[in-house]
C-alpha atoms as a PDB file:
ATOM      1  CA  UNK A   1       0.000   0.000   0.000  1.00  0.00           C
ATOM      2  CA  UNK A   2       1.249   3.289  -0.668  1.00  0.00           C
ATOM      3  CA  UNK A   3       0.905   5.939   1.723  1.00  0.00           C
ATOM      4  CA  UNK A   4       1.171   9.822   1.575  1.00  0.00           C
ATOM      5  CA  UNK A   5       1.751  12.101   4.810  1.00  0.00           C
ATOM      6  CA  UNK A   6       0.315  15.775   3.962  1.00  0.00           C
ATOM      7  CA  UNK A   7       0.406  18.389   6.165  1.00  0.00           C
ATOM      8  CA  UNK A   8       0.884  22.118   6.680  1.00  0.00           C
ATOM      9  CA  UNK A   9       2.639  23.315  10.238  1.00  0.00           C
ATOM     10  CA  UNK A  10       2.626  26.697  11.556  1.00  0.00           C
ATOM     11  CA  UNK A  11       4.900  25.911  14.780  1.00  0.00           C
ATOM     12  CA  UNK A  12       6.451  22.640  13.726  1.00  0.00           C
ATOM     13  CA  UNK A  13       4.404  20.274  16.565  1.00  0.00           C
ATOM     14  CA  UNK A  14       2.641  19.081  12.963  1.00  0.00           C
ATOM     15  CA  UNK A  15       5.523  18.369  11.293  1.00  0.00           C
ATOM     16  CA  UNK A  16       6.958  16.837  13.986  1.00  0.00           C
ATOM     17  CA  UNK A  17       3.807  14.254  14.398  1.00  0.00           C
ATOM     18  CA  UNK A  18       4.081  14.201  10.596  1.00  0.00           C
ATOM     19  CA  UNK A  19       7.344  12.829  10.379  1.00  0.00           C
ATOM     20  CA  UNK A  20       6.946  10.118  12.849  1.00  0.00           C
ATOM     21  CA  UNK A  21       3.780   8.916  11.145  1.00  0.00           C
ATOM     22  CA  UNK A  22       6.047   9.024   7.887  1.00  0.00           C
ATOM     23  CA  UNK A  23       8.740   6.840   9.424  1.00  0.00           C
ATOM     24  CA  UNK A  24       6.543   4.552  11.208  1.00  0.00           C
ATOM     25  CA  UNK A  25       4.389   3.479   7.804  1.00  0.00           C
ATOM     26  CA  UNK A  26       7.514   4.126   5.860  1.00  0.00           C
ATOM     27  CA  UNK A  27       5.090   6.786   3.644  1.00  0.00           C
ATOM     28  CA  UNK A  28       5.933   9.635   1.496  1.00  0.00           C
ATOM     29  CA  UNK A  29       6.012  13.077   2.913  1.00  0.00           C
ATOM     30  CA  UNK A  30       4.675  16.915   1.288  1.00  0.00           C
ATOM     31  CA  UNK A  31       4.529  19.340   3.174  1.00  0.00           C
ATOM     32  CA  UNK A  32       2.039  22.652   2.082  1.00  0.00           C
ATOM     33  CA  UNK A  33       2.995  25.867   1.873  1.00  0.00           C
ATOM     34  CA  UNK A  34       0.367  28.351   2.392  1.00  0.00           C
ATOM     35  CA  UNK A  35       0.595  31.895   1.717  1.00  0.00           C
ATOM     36  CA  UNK A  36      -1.476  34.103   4.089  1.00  0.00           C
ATOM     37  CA  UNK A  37      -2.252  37.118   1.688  1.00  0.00           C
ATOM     38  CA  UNK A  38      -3.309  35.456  -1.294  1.00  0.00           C
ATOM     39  CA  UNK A  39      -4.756  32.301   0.543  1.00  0.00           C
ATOM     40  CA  UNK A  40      -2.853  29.654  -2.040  1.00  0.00           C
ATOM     41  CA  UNK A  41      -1.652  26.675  -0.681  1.00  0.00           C
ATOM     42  CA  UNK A  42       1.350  24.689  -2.662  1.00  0.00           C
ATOM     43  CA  UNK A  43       2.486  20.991  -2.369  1.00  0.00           C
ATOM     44  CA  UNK A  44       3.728  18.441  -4.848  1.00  0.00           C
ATOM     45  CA  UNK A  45       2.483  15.041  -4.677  1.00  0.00           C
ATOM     46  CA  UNK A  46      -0.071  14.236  -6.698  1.00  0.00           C
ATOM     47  CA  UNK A  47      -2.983  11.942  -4.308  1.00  0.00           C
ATOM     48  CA  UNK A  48      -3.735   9.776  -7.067  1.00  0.00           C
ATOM     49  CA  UNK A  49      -1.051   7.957  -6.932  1.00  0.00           C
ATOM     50  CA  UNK A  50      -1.401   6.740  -3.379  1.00  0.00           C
ATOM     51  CA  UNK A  51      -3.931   4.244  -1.683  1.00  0.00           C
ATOM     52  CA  UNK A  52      -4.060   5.910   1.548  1.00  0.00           C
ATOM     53  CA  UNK A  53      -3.717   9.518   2.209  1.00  0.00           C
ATOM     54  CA  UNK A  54      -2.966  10.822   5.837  1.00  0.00           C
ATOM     55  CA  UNK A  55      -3.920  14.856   6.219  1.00  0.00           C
ATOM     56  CA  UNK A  56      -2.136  16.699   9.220  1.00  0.00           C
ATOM     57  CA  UNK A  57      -3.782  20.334  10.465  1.00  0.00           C
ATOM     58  CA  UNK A  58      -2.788  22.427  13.486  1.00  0.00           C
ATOM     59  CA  UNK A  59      -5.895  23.464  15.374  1.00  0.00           C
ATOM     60  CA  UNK A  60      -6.903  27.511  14.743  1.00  0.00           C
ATOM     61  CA  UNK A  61      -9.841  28.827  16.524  1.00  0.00           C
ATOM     62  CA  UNK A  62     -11.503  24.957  17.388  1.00  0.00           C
ATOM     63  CA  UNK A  63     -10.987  24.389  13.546  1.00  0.00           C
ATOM     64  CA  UNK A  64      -8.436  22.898  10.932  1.00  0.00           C
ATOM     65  CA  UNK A  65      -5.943  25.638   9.397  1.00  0.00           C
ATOM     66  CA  UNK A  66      -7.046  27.826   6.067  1.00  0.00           C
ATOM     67  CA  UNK A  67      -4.077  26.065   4.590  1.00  0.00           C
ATOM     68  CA  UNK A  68      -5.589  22.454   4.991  1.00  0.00           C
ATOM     69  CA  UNK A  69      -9.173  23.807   4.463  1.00  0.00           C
ATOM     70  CA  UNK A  70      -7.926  24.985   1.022  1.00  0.00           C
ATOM     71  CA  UNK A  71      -5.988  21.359   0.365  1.00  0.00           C
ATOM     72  CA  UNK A  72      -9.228  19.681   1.071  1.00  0.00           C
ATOM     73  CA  UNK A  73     -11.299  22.074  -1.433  1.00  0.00           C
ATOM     74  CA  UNK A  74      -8.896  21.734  -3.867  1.00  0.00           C
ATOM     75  CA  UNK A  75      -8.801  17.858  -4.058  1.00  0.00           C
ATOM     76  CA  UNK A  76     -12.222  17.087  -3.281  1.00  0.00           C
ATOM     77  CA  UNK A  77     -13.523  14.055  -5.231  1.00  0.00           C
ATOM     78  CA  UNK A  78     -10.056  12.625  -5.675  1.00  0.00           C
ATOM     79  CA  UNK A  79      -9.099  10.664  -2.187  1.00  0.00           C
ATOM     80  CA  UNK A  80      -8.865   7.206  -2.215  1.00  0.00           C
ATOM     81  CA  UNK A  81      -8.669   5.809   1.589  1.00  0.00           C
ATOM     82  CA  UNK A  82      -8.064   8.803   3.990  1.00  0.00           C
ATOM     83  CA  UNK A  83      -7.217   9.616   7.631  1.00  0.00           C
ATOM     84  CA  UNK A  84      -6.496  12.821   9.736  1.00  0.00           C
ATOM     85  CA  UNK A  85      -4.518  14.338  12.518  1.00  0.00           C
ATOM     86  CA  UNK A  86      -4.389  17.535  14.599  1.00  0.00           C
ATOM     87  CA  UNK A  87      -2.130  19.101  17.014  1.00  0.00           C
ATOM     88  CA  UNK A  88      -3.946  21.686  19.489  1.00  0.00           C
ATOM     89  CA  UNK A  89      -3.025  23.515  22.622  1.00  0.00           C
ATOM     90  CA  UNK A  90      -6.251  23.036  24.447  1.00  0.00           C
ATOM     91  CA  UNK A  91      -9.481  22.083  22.154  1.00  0.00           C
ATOM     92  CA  UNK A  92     -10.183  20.617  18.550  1.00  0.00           C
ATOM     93  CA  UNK A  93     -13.579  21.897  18.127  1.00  0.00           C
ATOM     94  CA  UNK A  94     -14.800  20.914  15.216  1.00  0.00           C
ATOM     95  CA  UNK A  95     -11.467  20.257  13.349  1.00  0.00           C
ATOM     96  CA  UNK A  96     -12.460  16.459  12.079  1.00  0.00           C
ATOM     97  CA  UNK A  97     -16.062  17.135  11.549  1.00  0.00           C
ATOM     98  CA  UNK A  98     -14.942  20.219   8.825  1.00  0.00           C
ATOM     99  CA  UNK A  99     -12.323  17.837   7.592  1.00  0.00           C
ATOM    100  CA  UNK A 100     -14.837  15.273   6.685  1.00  0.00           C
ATOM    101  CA  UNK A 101     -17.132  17.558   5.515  1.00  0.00           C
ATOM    102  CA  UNK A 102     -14.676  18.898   2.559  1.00  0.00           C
ATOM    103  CA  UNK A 103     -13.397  15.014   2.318  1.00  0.00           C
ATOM    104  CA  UNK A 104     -15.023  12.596   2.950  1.00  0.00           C
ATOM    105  CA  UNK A 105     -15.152  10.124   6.330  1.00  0.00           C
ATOM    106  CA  UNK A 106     -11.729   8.894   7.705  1.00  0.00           C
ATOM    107  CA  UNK A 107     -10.057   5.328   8.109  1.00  0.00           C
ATOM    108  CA  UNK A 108      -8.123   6.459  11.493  1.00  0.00           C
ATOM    109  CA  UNK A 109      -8.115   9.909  13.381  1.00  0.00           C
ATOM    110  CA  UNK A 110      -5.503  11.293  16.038  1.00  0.00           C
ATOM    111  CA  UNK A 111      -5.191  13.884  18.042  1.00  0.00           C
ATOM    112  CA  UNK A 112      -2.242  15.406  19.877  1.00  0.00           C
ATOM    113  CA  UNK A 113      -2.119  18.024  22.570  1.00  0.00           C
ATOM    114  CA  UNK A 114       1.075  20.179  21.770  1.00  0.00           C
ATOM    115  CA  UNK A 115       2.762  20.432  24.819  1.00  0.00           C
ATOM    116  CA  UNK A 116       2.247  15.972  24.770  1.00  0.00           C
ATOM    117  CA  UNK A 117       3.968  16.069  21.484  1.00  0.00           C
ATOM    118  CA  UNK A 118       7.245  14.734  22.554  1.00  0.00           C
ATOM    119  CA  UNK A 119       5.702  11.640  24.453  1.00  0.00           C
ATOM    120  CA  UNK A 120       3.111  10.679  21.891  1.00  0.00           C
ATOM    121  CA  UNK A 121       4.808   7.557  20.219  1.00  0.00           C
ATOM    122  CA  UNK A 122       2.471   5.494  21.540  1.00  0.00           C
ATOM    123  CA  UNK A 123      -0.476   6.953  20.270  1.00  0.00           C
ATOM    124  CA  UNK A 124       1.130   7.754  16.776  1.00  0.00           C
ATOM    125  CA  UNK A 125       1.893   3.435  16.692  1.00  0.00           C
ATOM    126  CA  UNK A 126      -1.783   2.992  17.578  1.00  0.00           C
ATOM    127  CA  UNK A 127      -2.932   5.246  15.142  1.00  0.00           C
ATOM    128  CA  UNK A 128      -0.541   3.489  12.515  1.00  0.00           C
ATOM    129  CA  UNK A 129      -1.203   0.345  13.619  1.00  0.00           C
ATOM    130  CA  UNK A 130      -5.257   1.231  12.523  1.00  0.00           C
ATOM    131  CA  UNK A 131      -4.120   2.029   9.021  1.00  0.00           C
ATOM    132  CA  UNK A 132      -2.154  -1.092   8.068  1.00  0.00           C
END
C-alpha cells in the first residue's frame, strides 16, 4: 500500500507528528505551503497515486488551518482511503467534523495536545497500527 503524509505546520508540533507517522508506515512526505495574503496553498504530490492519504492540520480557533481547508477544497472528489490528525493547545472543536465535511469520512483519526507532542509515540503506533 502506498501511503502519503500531507500536512501544513505553523509551529512545527505538525511536522513533527508528521514525520513520525512518515517513518513509522515508511510513507511519502509533502509538506504545504500556504501563503497568508493570497490564501494559495502549494504541495507536490499528486494523491492519485497513493492508496491511503494521511492529512495533518494544526488546530486555529476549534478548527483545521485555512491552509488544509484549502488542500481539502482543492482535491475534493479525488481521495482514495483517507485519515487525519491535529495538534492543538487546548481544544479541537470541530477540526475532524470540517475535515470530513470537505473530504469525505476517515479510516483512522488522532489527536495530539502540543505540549504531549514529545511523548506521543504510543499513540502515533496505535494510530498506525489502525491504518495497516
Amino acid at each position: 500500500m502506498k501511503t502519503l503524509v500531507t500536512y501544513y505546520s505553523k509551529t512545527g508540533n505538525t511536522a513533527e507528528v508528521a514525520k513520525k507517522i512518515a517513518e513509522e508506515l515508511k510513507a511519502d512526505l509533502d509538506k504545504i505551503e500556504f501563503n497568508e495574503t493570497t490564501n494559495e496553498v502549494t504541495f507536490s504530490k499528486d494523491i492519485q497515486q497513493y492508496d491511503l492519504i494521511i492529512i495533518g492540520t494544526p488546530v486555529q480557533a476549534f478548527n483545521l488551518h485555512p491552509a488544509i481547508k484549502k488542500y481539502l477544497e482543492m482535491n475534493k472528489g479525488n481521495f482514495g482511503r483517507i485519515a487525519f490528525f491535529c495538534t492543538y493547545a487546548l481544544l479541537i472543536g470541530n477540526t475532524f467534523k470540517t475535515m470530513k465535511k470537505l473530504s469525505k469520512p476517515s479510516v483512522s483519526e488522532l489527536k495530539i495536545k502540543s505540549k504531549n507532542i514529545n511523548s506521543s509515540e504510543k499513540e502515533i503506533k496505535e494510530f498506525c497500527w489502525r491504518m495497516k
